[in-house]
C-alpha atoms as a PDB file:
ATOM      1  CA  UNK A   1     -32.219  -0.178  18.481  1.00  0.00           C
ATOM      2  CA  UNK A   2     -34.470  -0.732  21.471  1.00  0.00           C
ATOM      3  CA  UNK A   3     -36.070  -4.074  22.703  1.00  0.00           C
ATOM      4  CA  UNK A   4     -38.804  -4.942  20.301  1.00  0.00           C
ATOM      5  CA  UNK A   5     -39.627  -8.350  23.444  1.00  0.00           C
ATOM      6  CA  UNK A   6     -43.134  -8.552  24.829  1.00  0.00           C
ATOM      7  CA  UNK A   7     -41.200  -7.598  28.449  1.00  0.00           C
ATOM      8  CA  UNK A   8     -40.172  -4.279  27.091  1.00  0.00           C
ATOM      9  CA  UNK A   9     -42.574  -2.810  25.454  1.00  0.00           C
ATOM     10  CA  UNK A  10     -46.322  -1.777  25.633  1.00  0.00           C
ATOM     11  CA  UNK A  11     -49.097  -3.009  23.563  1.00  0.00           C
ATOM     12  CA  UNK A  12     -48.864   0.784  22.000  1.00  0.00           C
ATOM     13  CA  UNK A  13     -45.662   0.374  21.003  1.00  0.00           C
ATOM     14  CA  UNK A  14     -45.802  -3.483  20.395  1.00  0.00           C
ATOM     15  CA  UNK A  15     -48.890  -1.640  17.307  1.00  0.00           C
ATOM     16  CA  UNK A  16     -46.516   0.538  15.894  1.00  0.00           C
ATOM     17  CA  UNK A  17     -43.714  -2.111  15.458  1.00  0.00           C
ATOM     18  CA  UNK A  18     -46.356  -4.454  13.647  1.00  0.00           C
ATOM     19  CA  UNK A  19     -47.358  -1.270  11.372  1.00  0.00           C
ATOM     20  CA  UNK A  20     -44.358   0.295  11.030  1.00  0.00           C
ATOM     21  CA  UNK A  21     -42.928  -3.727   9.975  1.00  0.00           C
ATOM     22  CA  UNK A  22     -45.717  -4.896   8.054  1.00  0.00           C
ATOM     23  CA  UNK A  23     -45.780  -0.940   5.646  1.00  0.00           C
ATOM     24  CA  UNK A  24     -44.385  -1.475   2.597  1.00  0.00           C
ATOM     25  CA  UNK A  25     -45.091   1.400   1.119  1.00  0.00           C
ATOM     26  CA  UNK A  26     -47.426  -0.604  -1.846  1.00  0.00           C
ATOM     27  CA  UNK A  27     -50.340  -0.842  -0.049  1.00  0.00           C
ATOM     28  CA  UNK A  28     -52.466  -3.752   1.253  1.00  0.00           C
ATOM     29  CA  UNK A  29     -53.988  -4.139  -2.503  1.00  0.00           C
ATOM     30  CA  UNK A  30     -50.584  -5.582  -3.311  1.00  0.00           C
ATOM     31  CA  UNK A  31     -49.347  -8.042  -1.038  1.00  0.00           C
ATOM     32  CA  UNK A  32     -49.396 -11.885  -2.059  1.00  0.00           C
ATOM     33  CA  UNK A  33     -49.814 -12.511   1.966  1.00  0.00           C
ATOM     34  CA  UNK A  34     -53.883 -12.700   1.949  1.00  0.00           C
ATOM     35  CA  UNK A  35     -55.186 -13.624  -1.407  1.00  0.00           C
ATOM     36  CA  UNK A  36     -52.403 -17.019  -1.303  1.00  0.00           C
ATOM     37  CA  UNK A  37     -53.702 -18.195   1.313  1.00  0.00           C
ATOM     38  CA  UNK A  38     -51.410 -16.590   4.739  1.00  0.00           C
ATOM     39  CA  UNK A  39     -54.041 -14.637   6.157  1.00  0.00           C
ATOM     40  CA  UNK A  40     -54.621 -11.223   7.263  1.00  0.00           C
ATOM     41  CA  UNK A  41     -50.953  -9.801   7.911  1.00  0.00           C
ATOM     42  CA  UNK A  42     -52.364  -7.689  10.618  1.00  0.00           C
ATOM     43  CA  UNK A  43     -54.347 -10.439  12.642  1.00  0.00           C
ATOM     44  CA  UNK A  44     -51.241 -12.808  11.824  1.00  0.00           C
ATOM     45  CA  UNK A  45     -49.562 -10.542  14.708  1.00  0.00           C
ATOM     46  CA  UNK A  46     -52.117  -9.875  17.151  1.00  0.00           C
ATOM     47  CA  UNK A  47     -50.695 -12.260  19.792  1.00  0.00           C
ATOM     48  CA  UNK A  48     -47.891 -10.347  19.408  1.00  0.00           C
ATOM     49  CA  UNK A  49     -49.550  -7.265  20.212  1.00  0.00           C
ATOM     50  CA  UNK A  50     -51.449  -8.919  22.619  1.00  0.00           C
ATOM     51  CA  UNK A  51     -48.867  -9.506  24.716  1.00  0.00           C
ATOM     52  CA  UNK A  52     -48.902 -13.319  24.215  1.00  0.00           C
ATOM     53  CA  UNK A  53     -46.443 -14.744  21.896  1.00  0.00           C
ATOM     54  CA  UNK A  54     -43.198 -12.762  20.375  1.00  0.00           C
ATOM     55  CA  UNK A  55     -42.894 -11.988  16.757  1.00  0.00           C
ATOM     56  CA  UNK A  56     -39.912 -14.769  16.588  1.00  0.00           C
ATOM     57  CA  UNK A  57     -42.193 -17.684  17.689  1.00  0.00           C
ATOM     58  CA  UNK A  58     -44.875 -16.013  15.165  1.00  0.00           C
ATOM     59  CA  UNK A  59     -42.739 -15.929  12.248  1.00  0.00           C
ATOM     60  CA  UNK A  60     -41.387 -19.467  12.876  1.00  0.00           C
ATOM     61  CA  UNK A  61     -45.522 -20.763  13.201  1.00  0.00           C
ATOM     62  CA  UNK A  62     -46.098 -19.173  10.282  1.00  0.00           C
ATOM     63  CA  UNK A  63     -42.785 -20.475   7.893  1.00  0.00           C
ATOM     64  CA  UNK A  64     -43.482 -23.665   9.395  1.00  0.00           C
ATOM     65  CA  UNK A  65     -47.151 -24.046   8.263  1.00  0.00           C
ATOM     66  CA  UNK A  66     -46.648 -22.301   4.824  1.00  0.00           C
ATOM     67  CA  UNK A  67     -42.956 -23.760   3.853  1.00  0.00           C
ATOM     68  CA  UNK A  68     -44.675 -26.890   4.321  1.00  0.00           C
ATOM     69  CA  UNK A  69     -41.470 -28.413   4.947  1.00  0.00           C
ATOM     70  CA  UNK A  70     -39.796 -26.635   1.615  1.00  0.00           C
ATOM     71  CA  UNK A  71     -35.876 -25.914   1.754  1.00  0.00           C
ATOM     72  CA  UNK A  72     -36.872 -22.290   0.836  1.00  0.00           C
ATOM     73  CA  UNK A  73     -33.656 -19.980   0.812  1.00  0.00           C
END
């Protein structure tokens, strides 16, 4: 599997990881993500493709602010 890091990829491919990542195959219409409250998933990883934070520190921003401090296994 190659490097999915900011330092080896291009904001091209850094698109197609989001999209290929984020395609569930169920469509937009049915994912809890926006209407509960997380946001757009696609804007949720623009820094990513952006080039200016990676996916880990993303995710962790993102547990961290919607766990709300939940033990969720």
């Amino acid at each position: 599997m190659k490097s999915i890091l900011i330092k080896d990829t291009t904001k091209e491919e850094r698109e197609q990881i989001v999209k290929s990542s984020l395609d569930c195959g169920g469509g937009c219409e049915n994912c809890s993500s926006c209407w509960l409250g997380g946001g757009n998933p696609w804007s949720i990883y623009q820094d990513y493709i952006d080039g200016k934070k990676e996916i880990r520190e993303i995710n962790m921003e993102y547990m961290g602010k919607y766990r709300q401090d939940r033990q969720i296994l």
